[in-house]
Protein backbone atom coordinates (compact mmCIF):
# COMPACT_ATOMS: atom_id res chain seq x y z
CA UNK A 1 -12.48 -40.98 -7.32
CA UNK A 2 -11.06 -39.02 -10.17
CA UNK A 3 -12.72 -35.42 -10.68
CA UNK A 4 -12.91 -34.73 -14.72
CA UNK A 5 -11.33 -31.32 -15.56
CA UNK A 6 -13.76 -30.31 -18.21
CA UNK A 7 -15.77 -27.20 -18.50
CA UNK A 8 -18.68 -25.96 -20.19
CA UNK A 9 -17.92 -22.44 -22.13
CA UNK A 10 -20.59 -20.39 -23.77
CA UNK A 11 -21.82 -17.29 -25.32
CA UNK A 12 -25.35 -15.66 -23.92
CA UNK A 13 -26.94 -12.51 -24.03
CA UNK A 14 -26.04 -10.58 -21.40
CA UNK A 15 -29.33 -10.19 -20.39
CA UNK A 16 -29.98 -13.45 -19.37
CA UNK A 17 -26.63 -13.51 -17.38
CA UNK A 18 -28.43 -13.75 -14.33
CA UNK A 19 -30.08 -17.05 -15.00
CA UNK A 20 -26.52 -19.01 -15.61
CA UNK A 21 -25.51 -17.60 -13.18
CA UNK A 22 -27.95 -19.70 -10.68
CA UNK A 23 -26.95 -22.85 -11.74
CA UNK A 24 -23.40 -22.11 -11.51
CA UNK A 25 -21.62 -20.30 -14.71
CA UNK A 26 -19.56 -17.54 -14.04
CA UNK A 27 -18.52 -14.94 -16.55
CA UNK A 28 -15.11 -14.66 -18.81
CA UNK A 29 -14.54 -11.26 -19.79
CA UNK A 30 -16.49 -8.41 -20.05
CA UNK A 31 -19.67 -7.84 -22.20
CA UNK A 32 -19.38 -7.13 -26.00
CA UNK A 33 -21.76 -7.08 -29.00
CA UNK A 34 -22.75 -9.61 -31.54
CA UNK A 35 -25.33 -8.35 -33.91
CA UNK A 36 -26.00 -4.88 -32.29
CA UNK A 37 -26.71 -7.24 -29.44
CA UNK A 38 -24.84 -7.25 -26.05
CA UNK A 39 -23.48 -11.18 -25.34
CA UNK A 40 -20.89 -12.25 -22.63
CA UNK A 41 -19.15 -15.33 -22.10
CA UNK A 42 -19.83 -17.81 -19.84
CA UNK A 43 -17.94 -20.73 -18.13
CA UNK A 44 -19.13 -23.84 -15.68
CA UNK A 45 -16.09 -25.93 -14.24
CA UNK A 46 -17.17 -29.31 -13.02
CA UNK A 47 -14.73 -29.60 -9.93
């Protein structure tokens, strides 16, 4: 079976982190604001 390398990348608030982070993303980089308002990126790898 051939496993796709594709990901899923996005930008949340960081105060939601914690809810990506149960099903699975993992964060990019470090925190930094958007609009006065602190976001951080995201990634999910399907392998």
């Amino acid at each position: 079976m051939r496993r796709s390398q594709e990901a899923v990348v996005l930008s949340a608030q960081a105060q939601v982190q914690g809810f990506y982070l149960h099903f699975g993303f993992r964060a990019i980089g470090g925190e930094y604001l958007e609009a006065k308002i602190r976001h951080i990126d995201l990634k999910y790898s399907f392998e």
